[in-house]
C-alpha atoms as a PDB file:
ATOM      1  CA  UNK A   1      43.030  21.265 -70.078  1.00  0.00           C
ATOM      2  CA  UNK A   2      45.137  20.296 -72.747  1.00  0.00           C
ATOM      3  CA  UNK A   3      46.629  17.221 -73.746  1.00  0.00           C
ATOM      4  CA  UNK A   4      49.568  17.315 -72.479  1.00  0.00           C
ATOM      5  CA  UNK A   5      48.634  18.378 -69.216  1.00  0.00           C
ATOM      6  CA  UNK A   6      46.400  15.215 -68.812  1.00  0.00           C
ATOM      7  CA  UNK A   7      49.190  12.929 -70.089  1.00  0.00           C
ATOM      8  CA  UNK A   8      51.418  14.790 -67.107  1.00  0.00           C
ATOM      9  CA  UNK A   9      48.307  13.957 -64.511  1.00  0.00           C
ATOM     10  CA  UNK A  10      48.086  10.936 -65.731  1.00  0.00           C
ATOM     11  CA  UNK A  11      51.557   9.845 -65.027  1.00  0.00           C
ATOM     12  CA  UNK A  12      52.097  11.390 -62.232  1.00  0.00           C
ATOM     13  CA  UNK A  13      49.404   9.343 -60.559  1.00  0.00           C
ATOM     14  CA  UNK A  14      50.561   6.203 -62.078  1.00  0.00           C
ATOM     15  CA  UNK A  15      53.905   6.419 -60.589  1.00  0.00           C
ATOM     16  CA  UNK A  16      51.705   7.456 -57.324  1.00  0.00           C
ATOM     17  CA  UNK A  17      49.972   3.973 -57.538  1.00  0.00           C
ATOM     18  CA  UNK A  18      53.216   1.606 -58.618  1.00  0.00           C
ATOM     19  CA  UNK A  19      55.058   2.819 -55.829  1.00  0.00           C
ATOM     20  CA  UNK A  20      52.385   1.966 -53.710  1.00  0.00           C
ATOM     21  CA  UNK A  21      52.510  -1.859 -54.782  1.00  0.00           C
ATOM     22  CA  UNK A  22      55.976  -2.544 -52.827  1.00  0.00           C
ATOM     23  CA  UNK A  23      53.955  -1.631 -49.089  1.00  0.00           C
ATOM     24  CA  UNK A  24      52.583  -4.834 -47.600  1.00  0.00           C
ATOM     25  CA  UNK A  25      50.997  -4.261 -44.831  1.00  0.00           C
ATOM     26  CA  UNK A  26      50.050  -8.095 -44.385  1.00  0.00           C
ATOM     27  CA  UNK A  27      53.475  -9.814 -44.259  1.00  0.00           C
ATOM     28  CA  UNK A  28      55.042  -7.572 -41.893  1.00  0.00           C
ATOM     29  CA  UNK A  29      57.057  -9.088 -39.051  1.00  0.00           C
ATOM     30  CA  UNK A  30      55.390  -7.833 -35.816  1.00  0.00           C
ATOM     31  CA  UNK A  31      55.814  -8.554 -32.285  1.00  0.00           C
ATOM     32  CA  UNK A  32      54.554 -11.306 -30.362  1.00  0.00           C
ATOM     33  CA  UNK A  33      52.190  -9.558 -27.464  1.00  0.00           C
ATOM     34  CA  UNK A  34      52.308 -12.524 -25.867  1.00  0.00           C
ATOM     35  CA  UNK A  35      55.415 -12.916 -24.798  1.00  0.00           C
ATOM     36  CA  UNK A  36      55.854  -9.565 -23.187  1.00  0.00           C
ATOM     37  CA  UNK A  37      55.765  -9.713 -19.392  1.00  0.00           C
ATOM     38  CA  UNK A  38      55.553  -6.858 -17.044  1.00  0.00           C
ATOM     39  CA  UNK A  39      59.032  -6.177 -14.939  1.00  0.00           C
ATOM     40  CA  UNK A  40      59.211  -5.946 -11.114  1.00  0.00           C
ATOM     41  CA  UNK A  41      59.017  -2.614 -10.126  1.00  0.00           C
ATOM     42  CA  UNK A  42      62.954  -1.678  -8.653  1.00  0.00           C
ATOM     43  CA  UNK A  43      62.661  -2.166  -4.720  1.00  0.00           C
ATOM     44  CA  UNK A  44      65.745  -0.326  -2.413  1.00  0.00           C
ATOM     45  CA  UNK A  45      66.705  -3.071  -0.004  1.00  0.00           C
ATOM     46  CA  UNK A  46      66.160  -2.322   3.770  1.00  0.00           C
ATOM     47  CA  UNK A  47      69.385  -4.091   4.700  1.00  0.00           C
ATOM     48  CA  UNK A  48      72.646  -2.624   2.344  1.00  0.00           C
ATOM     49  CA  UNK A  49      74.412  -5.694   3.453  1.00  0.00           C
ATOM     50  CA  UNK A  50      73.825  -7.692   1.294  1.00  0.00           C
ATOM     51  CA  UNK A  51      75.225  -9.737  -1.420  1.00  0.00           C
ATOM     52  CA  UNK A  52      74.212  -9.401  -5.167  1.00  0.00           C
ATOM     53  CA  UNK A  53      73.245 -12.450  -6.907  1.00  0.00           C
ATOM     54  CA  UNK A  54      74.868 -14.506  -9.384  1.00  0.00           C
ATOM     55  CA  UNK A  55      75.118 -13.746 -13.094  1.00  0.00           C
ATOM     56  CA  UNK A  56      72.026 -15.126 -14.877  1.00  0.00           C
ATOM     57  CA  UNK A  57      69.991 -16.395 -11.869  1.00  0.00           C
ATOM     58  CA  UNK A  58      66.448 -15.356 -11.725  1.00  0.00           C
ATOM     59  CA  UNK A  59      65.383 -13.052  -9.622  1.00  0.00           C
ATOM     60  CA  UNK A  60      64.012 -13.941  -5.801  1.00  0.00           C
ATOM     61  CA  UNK A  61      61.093 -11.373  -6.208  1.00  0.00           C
ATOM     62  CA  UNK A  62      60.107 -12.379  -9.327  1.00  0.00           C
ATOM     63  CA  UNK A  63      58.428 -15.805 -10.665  1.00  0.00           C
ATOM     64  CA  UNK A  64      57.099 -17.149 -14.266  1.00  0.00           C
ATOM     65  CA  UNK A  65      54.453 -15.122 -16.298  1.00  0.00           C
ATOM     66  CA  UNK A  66      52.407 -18.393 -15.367  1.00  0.00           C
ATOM     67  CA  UNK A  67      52.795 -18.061 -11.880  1.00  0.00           C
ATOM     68  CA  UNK A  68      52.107 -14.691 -11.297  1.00  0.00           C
ATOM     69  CA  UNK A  69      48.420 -14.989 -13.720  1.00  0.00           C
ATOM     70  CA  UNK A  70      48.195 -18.297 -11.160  1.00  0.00           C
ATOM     71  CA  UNK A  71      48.617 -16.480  -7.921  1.00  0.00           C
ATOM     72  CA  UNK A  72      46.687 -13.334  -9.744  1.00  0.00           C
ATOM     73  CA  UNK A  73      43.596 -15.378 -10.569  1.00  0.00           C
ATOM     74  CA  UNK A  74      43.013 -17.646  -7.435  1.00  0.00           C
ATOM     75  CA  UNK A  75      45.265 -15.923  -4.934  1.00  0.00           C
ATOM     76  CA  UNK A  76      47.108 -18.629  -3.797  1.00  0.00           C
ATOM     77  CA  UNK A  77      47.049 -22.063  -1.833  1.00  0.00           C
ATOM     78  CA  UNK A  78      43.705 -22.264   0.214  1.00  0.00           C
ATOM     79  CA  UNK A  79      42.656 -24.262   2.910  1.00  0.00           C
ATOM     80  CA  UNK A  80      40.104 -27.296   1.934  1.00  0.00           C
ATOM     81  CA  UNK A  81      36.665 -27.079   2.997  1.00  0.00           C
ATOM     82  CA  UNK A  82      34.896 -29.484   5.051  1.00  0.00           C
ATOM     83  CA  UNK A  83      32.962 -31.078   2.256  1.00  0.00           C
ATOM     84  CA  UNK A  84      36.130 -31.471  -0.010  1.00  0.00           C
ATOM     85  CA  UNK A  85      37.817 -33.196   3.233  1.00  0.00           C
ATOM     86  CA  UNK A  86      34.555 -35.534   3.853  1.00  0.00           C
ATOM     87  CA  UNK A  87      34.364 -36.353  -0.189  1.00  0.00           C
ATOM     88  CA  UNK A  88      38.576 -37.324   0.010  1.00  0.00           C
ATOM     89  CA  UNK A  89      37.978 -39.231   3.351  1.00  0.00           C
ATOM     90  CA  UNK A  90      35.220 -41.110   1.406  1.00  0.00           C
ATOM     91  CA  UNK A  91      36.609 -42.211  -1.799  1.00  0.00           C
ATOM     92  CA  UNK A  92      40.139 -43.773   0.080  1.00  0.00           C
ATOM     93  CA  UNK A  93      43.040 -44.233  -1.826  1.00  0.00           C
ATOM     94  CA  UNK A  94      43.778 -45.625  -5.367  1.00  0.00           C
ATOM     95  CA  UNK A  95      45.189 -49.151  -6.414  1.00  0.00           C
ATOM     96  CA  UNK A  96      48.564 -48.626  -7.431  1.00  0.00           C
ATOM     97  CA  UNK A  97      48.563 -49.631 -10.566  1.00  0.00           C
ATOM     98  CA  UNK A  98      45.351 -48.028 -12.133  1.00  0.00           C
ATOM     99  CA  UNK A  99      46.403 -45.805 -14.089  1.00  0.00           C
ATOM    100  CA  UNK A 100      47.764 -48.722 -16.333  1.00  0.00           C
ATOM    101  CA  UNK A 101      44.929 -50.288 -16.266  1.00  0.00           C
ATOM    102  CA  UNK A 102      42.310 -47.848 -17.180  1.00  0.00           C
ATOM    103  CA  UNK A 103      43.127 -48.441 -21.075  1.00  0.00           C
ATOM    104  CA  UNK A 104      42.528 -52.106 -20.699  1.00  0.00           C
ATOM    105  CA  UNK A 105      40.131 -53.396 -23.351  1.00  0.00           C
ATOM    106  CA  UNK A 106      38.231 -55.389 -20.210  1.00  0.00           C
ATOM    107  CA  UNK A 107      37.394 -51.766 -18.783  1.00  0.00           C
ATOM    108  CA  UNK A 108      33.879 -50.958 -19.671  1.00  0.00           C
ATOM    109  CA  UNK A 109      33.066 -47.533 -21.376  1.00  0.00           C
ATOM    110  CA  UNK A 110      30.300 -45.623 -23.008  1.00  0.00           C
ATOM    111  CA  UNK A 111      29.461 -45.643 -26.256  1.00  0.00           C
ATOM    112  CA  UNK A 112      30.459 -42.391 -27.827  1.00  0.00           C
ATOM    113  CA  UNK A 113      29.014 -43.263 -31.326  1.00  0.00           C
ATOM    114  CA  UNK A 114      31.255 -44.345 -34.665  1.00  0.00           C
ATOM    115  CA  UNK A 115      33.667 -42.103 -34.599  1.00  0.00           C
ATOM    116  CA  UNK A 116      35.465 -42.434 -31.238  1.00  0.00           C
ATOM    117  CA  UNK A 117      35.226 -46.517 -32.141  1.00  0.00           C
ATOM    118  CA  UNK A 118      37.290 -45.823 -35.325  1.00  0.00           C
ATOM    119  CA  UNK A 119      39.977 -43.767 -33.491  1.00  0.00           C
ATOM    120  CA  UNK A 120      40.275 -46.294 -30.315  1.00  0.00           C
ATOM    121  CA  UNK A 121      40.379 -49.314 -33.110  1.00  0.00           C
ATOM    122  CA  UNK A 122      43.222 -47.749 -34.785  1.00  0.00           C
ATOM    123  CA  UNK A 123      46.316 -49.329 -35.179  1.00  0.00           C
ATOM    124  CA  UNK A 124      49.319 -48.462 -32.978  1.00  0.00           C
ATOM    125  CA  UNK A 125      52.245 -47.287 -34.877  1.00  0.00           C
ATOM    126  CA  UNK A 126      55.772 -45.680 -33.866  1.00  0.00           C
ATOM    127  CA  UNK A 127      54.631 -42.295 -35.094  1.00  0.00           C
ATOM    128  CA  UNK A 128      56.839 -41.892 -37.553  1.00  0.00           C
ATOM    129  CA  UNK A 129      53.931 -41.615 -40.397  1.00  0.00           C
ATOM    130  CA  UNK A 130      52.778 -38.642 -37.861  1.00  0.00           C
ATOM    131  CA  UNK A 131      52.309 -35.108 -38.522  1.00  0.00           C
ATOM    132  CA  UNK A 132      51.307 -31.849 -37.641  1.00  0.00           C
ATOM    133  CA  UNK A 133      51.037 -28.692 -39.324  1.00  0.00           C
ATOM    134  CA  UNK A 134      51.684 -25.096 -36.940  1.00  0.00           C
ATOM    135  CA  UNK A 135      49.564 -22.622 -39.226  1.00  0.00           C
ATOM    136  CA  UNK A 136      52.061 -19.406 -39.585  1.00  0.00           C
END
């Protein structure tokens, strides 16, 4: 080869390689795949009658994404069993106010080690000294 064939290689594959360098594969925007949900399959009414619904209101035949994973993974509201009805018979009903009162520093807890002592200790404040960080 002669010289000036290698200097015409040469640059040929360096112009190969710097317009490489604008592609970045990492920053692209791509969709979210969780927030695609699967659409109702179209159903033909049995009764032509009837009215069509309002602009913007959700459709009768179709619920949440939550709902439907809800009533895909348990199917439903089922009856309690016997046991579950004996167990709620047995422990009766709550005092009114206990939720309020389950923070009290008279209620007794475990000891959870230094840590969790250090957090409950803290002071209270009005959360304007709080923040949080959403990794993008």
């Amino acid at each position: 080869m002669t010289k000036y064939t290698r200097i015409l290689i040469v640059s040929a594959a360096a112009s190969t390689l710097a317009a490489c360098g604008g592609i970045d594969l990492g920053n692209r925007e791509r969709p979210d795949e969780f927030a695609v949900q699967r659409q109702a399959p179209l159903v033909i009414p049995p009764d032509f009658d009837l009215v069509p619904p309002a602009p913007g209101a959700p459709r009768p035949t179709e619920g949440t994404a939550s709902e439907q994973a809800l009533e895909a993974l348990f199917g439903g509201p089922a009856q309690r069993s016997a046991v579950e009805n004996a167990t709620i018979s047995q422990a009766g009903t709550a005092a009114p106010g206990i939720r309020s009162s389950v923070g009290d520093a008279e209620t007794y807890t475990v000891n959870k080690g230094t840590e969790v002592r250090a957090i409950l200790a803290a002071p209270e404040g009005d959360g304007q000294s709080a923040r949080s960080v959403i990794p993008s």
